[in-house]
Protein backbone atom coordinates (compact mmCIF):
# COMPACT_ATOMS: atom_id res chain seq x y z
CA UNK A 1 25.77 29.75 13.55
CA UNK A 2 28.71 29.08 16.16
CA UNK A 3 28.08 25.19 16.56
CA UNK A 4 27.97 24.63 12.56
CA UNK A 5 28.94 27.51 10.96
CA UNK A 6 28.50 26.28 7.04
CA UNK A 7 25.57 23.33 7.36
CA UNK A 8 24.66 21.99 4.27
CA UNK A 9 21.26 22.72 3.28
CA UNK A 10 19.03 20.97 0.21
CA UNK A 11 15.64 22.22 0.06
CA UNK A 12 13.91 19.93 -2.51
CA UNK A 13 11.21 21.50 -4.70
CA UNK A 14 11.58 24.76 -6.47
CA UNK A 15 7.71 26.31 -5.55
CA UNK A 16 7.17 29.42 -3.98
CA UNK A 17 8.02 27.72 -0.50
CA UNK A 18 11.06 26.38 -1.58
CA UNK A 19 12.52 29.72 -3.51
CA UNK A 20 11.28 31.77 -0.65
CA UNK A 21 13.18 29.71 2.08
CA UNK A 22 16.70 30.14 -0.18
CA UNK A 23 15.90 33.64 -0.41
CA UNK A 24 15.71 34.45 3.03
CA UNK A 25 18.98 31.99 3.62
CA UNK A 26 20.78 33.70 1.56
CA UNK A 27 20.49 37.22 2.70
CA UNK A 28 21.04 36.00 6.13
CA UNK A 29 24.44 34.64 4.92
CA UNK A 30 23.55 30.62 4.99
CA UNK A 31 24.18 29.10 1.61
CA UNK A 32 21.18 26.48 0.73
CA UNK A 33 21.07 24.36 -2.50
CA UNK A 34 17.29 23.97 -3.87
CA UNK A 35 16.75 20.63 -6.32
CA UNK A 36 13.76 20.26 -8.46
CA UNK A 37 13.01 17.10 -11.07
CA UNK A 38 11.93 19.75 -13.91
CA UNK A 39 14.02 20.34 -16.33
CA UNK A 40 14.31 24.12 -16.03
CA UNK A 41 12.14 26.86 -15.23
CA UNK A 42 9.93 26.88 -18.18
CA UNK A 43 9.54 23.17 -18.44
CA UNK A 44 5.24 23.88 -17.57
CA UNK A 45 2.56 25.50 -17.24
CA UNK A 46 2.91 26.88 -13.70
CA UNK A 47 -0.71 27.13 -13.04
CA UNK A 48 -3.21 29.84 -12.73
CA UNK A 49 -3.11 33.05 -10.32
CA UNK A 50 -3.33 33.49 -6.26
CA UNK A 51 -3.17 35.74 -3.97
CA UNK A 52 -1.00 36.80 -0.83
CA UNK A 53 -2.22 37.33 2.18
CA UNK A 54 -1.02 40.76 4.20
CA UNK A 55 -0.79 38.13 7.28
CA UNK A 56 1.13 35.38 6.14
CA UNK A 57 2.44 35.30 2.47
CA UNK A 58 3.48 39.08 2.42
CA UNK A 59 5.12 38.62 5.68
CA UNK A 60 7.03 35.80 3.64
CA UNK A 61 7.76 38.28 1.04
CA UNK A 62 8.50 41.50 3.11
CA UNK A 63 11.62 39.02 5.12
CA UNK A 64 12.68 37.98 1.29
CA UNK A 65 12.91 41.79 0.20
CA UNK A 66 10.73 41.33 -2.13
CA UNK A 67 7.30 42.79 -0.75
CA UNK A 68 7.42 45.98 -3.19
CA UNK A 69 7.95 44.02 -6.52
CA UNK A 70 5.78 42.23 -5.44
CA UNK A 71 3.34 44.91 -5.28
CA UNK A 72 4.49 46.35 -8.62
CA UNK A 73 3.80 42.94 -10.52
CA UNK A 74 0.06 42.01 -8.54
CA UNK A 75 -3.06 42.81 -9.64
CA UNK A 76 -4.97 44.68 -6.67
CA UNK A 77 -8.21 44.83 -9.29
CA UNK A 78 -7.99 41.08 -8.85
CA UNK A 79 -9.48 40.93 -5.39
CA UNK A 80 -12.98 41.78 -7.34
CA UNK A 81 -15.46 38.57 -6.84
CA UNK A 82 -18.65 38.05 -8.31
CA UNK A 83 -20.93 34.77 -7.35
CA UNK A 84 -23.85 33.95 -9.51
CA UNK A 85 -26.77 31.28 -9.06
CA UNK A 86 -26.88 28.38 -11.42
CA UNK A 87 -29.16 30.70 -13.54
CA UNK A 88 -26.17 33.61 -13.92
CA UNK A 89 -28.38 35.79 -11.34
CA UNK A 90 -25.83 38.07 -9.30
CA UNK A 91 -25.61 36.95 -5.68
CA UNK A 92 -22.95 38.87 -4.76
CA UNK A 93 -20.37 41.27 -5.86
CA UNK A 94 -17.44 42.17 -4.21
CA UNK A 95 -15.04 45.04 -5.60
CA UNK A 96 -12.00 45.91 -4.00
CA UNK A 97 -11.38 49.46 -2.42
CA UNK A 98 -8.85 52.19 -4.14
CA UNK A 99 -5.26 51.19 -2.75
CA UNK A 100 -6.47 47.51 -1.16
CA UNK A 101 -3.91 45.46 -0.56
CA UNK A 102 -4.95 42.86 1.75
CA UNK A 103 -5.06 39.77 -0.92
CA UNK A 104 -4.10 41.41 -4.23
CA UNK A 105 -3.24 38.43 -7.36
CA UNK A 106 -0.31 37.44 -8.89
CA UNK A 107 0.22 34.89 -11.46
CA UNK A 108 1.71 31.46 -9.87
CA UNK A 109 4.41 32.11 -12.98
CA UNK A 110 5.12 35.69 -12.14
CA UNK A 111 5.68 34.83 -8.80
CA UNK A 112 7.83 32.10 -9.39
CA UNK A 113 10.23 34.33 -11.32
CA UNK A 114 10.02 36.74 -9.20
CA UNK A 115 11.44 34.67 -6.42
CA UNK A 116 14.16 32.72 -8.59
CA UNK A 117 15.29 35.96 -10.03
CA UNK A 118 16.22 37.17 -6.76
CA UNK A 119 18.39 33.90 -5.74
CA UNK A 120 22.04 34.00 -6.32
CA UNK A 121 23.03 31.79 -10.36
CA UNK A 122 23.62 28.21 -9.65
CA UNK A 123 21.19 28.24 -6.71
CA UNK A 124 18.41 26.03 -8.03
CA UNK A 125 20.00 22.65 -9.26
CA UNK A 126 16.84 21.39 -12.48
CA UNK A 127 16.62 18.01 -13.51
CA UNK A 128 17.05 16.46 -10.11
CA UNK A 129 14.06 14.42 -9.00
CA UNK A 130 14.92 12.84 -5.70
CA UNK A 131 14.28 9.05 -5.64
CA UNK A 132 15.00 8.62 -1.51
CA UNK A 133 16.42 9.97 1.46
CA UNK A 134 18.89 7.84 3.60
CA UNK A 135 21.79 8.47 6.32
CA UNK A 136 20.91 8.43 9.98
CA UNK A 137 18.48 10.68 11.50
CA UNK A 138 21.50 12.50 13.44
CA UNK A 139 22.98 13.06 9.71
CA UNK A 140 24.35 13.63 7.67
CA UNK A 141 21.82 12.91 5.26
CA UNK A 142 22.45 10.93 2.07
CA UNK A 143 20.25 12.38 -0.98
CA UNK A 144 19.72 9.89 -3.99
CA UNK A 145 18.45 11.45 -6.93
CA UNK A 146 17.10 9.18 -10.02
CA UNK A 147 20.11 10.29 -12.25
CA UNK A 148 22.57 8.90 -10.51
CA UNK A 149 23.78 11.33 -8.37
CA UNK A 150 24.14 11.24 -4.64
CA UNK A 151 24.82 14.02 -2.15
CA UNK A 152 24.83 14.74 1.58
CA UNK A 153 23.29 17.17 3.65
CA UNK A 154 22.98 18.33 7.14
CA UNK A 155 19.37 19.35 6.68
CA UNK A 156 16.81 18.72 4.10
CA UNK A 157 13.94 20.71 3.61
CA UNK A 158 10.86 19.01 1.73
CA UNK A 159 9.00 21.57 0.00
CA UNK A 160 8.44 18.98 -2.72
CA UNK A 161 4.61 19.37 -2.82
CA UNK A 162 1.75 16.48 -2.38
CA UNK A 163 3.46 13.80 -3.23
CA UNK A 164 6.65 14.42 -1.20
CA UNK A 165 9.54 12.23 -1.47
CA UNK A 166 11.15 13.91 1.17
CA UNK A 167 7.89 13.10 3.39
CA UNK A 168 8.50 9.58 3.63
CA UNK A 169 11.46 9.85 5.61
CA UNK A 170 9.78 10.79 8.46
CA UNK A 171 6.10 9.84 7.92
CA UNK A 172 4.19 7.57 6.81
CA UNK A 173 1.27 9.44 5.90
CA UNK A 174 -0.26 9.85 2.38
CA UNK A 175 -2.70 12.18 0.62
CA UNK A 176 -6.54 11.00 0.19
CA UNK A 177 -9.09 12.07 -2.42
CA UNK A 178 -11.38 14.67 -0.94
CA UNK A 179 -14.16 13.55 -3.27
CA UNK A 180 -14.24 16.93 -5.23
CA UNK A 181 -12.47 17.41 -8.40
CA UNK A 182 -11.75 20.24 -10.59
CA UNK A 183 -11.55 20.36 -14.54
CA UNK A 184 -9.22 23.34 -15.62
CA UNK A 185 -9.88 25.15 -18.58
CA UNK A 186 -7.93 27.92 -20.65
CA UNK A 187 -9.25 31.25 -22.38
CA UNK A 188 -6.72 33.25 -23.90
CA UNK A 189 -6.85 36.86 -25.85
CA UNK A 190 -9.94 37.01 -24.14
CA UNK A 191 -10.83 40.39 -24.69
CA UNK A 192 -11.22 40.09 -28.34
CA UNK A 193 -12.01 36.41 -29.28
CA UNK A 194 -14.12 36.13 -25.82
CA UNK A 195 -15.36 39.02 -24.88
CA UNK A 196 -19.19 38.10 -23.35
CA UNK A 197 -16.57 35.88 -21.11
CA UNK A 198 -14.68 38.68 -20.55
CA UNK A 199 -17.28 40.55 -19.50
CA UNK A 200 -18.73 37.69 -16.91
CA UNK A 201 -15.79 37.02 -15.33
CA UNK A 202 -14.68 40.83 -14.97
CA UNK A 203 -11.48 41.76 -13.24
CA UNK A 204 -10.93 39.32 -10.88
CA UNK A 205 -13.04 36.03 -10.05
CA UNK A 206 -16.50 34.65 -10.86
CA UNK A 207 -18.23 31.76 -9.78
CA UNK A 208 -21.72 29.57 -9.78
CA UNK A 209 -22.12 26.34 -7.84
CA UNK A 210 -25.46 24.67 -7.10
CA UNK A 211 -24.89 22.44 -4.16
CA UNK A 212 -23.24 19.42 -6.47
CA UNK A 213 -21.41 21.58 -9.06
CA UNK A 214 -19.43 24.91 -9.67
CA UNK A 215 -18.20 26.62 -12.11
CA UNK A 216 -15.11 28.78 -10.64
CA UNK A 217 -13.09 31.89 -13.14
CA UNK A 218 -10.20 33.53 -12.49
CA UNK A 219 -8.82 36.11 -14.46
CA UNK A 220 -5.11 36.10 -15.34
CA UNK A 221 -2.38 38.12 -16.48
CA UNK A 222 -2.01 38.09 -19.70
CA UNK A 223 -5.46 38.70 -21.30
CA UNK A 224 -6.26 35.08 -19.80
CA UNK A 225 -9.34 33.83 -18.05
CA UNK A 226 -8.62 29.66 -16.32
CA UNK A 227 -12.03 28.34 -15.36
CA UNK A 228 -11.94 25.30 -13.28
CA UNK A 229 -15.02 23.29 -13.28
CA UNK A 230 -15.88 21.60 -9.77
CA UNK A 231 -17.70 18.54 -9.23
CA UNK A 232 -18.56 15.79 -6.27
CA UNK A 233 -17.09 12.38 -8.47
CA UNK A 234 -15.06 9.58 -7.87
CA UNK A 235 -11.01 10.11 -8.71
CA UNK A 236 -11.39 7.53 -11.74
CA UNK A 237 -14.39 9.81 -13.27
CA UNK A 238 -13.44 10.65 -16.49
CA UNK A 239 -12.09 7.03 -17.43
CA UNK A 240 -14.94 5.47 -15.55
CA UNK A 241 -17.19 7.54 -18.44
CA UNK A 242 -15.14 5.28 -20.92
CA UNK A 243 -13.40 8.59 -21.63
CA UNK A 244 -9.71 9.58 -21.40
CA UNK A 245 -8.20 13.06 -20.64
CA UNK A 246 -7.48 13.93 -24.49
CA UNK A 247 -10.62 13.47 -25.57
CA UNK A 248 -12.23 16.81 -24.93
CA UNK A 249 -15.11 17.13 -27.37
CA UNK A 250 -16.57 13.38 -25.05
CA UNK A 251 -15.41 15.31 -21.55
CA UNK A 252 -17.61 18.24 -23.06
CA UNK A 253 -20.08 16.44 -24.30
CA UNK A 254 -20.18 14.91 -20.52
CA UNK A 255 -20.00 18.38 -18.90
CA UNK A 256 -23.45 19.26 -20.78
CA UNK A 257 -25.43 16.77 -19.75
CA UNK A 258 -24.33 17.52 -15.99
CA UNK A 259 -24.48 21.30 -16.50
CA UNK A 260 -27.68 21.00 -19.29
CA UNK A 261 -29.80 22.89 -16.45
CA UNK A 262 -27.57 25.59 -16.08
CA UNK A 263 -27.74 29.26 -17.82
CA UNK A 264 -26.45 29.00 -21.44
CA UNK A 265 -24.10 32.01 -20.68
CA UNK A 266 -22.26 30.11 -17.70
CA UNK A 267 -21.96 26.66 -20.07
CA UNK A 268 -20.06 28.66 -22.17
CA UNK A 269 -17.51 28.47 -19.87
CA UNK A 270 -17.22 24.72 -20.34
CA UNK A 271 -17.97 24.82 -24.24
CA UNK A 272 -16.03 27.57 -25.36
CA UNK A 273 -12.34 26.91 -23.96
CA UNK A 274 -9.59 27.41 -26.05
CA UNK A 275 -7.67 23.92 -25.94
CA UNK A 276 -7.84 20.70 -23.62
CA UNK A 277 -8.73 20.40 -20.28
CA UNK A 278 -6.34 19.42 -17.80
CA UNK A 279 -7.88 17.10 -14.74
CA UNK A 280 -6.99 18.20 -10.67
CA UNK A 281 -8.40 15.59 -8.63
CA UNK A 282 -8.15 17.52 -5.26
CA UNK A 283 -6.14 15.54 -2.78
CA UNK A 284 -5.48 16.18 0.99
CA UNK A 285 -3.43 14.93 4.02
CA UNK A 286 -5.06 12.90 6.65
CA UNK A 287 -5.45 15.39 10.08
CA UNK A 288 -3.36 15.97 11.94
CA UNK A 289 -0.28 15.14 10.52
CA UNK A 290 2.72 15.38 12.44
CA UNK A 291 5.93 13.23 12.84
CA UNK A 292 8.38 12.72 15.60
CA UNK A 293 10.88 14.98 15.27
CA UNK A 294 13.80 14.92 12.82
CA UNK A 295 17.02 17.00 13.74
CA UNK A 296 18.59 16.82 9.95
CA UNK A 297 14.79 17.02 8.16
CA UNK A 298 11.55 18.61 7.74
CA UNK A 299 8.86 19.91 5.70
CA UNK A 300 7.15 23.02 4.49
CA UNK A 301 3.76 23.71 2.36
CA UNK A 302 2.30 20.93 0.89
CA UNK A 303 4.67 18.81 2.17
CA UNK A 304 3.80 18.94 5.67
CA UNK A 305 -0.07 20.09 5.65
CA UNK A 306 -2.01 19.57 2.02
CA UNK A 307 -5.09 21.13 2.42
CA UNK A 308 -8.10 21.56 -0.28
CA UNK A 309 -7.18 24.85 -1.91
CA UNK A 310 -9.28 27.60 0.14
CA UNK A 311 -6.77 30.52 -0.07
CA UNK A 312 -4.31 29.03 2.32
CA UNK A 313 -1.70 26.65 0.31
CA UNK A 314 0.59 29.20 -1.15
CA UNK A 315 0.41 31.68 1.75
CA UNK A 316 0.98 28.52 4.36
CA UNK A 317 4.15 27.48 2.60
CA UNK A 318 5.90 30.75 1.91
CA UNK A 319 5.33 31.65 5.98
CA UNK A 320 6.54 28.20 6.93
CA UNK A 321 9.57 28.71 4.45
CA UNK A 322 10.09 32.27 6.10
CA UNK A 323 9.70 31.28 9.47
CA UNK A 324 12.02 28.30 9.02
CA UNK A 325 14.68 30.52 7.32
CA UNK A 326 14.66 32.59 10.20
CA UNK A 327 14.99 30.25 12.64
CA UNK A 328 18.01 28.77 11.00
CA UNK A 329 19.14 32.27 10.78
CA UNK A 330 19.15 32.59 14.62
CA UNK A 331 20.01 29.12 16.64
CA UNK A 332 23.17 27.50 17.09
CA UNK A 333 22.24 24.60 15.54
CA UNK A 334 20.41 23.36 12.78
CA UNK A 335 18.63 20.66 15.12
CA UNK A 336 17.64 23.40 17.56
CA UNK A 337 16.28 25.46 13.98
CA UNK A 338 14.45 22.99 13.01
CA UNK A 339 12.77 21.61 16.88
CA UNK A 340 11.85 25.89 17.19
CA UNK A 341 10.19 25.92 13.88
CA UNK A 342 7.96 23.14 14.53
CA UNK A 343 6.97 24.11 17.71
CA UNK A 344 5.31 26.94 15.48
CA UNK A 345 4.31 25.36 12.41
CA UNK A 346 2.98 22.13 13.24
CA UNK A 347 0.29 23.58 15.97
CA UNK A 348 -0.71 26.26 13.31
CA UNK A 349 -1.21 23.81 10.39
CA UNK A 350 -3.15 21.55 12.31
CA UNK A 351 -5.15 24.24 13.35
CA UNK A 352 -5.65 25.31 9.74
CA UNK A 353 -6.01 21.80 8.34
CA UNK A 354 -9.30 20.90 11.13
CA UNK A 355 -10.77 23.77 9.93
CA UNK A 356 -10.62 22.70 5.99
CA UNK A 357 -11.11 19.15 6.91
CA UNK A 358 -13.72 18.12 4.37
CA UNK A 359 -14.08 21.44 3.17
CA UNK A 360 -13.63 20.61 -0.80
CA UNK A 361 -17.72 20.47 -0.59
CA UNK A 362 -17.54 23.73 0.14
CA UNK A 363 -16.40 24.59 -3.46
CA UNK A 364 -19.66 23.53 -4.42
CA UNK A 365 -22.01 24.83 -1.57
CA UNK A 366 -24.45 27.94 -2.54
CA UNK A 367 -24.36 29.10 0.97
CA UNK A 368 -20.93 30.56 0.98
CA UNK A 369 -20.57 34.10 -0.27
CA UNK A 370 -16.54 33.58 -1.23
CA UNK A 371 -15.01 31.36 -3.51
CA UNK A 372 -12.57 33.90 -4.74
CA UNK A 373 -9.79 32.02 -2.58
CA UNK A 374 -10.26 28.76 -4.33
CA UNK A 375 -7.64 29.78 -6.95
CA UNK A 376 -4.73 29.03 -4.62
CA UNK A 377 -4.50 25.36 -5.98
């Protein structure tokens, strides 16, 4: 850069998005600091498995350097889907070709080490949860973070997720509830302590809905199977049962009386779980959402464009993370970086985001032949 050689760049949230964009800064020579509130890399679960996209999230990957371990960690038997009818009739069955690469998996935890394994030590500053953003919109910017701790930058990125901090410095937009939620559930050793759900789930992903409800496997790494179990119910659901998150033998208990006409093999991926459930409300951002633009901040992911999780929320961020790398790579300034990736991003994700508008119900619809993207959540 000739205008600001050395800009100061914080990209806030350590996701795939986030890692990706310092990846591709730093082998184009432009040092970026990325600050997440967890307190390391391990500190959780980071969810179940998804999978890139040869048009957007390998294209991510492939600018990072990354594509072929990449390809040596997925699971290209993953692409296999299977949807059943409520009664666990086959309605479908989708196995991928020899050498298919188009969408292989990858586990969300994989990835994620993949990507902050290739960043230089020190990169990724844990235990920083950003409380606000401040400074004028020409910069710098003033970060506060909840320890304490302040710092300035010329440019931050938000690739903080749904419930962006980063976002509210230039919009005033928040997520809403789609009306769908999902219910995640583990398996583990599956092979040998479930093997019938093993064997319905198969290599890659499964699935059953009935118009109001779904039942949606994945298989992971591991010897894992997560099953997420969909349904059309109000945010508040499982308290509004007189119910709380822990108690999983009354959630079950629930889950049986709302799934009591379904095929006793595909309830036994709601009885049979090993451990709690964990509740995902699914949340998305109002459309369109755009903002005037910032020169010294912006946003990537989920950040800028949360969508219900149809295959597109991973692969979205890591090309908007790409793309904005490589515009900061190639313009003089960081204002002109950021005003050229926009003009790209924003039109695309609000392209994107009218087509998913309101398209949680189609989790549950028994019309649609693929759910194997749902997943990417």
């Amino acid at each position: 850069m000739n205008t600001l050689p050395a800009p100061r760049i914080a990209i806030i949230g350590a996701g795939p998005g986030g890692l990706t964009c310092a990846r591709i800064l730093q082998l184009h020579g432009i040092t970026a600091t990325v600050h997440d509130r967890d307190a390391g890399p391990d500190a959780r679960d980071q969810g179940g498995t998804l999978d890139l996209h040869a048009d957007n999230g390998q294209i991510a990957l492939r600018e990072a350097g990354l594509l072929e371990e990449f390809f040596r960690l997925a699971r290209p038997e993953g692409q296999e889907m299977r949807q059943m009818d409520a009664a666990g009739a086959m309605l479908f069955h989708q196995v991928p070709e020899e050498g298919e690469r188009f969408k292989p998996e990858i586990d969300r935890g994989q990835l994620r080490d993949l990507l902050l394994d290739s960043l230089r030590p020190g990169t990724v500053r844990w235990g920083h949860t950003l409380q606000a953003v401040g400074g004028p919109a020409e910069g710098p910017r003033r970060l506060q973070f909840t320890d304490g701790t302040t710092l300035e930058a010329d440019l931050v990125i938000g690739a903080d997720g749904a419930w962006s901090t980063v976002r509210r410095a230039i919009s005033r937009a928040t997520p809403r509830y789609s009306g769908v939620s999902f219910l995640e559930a583990w398996f583990h050793d599956v092979e040998t302590r479930h093997p019938d759900i093993a064997a319905l789930v198969g290599q890659g992903s499964a699935a059953a809905a009935d118009g109001d409800r779904g039942l949606f496997a994945q298989r992971n790494s591991g010897d894992h199977i997560r099953v997420y179990v969909i349904q059309r119910v109000p945010a508040d659901w499982i308290t509004g049962a007189g119910l709380t998150p822990q108690d999983t033998d009354g959630i079950r208990a629930l889950l049986m009386e709302r799934f009591g006409d379904w095929s006793p093999r595909l309830r036994r991926l709601i009885t049979d779980n090993d451990g709690p459930y964990v509740n995902r409300p699914i949340f998305a951002l109002p459309v369109p959402h755009t903002w005037e633009h910032d020169p010294t901040v912006t946003l990537l992911g989920d950040a800028a464009h949360l969508m219900p999780p149809l295959g597109v929320g991973v692969n979205l961020a890591m090309l908007d993370a790409c793309e904005l790398a490589l515009a900061l790579a190639r313009h003089d300034t960081v204002a002109e970086a950021v005003h050229a990736y926009e003009r790209t991003m924003l039109p695309r994700s609000t392209e994107t985001a009218r087509l998913l508008d309101g398209a949680a119900d189609h989790l549950l619809s028994t019309e649609l032949p693929d759910f194997a993207t749902a997943g990417d959540h």
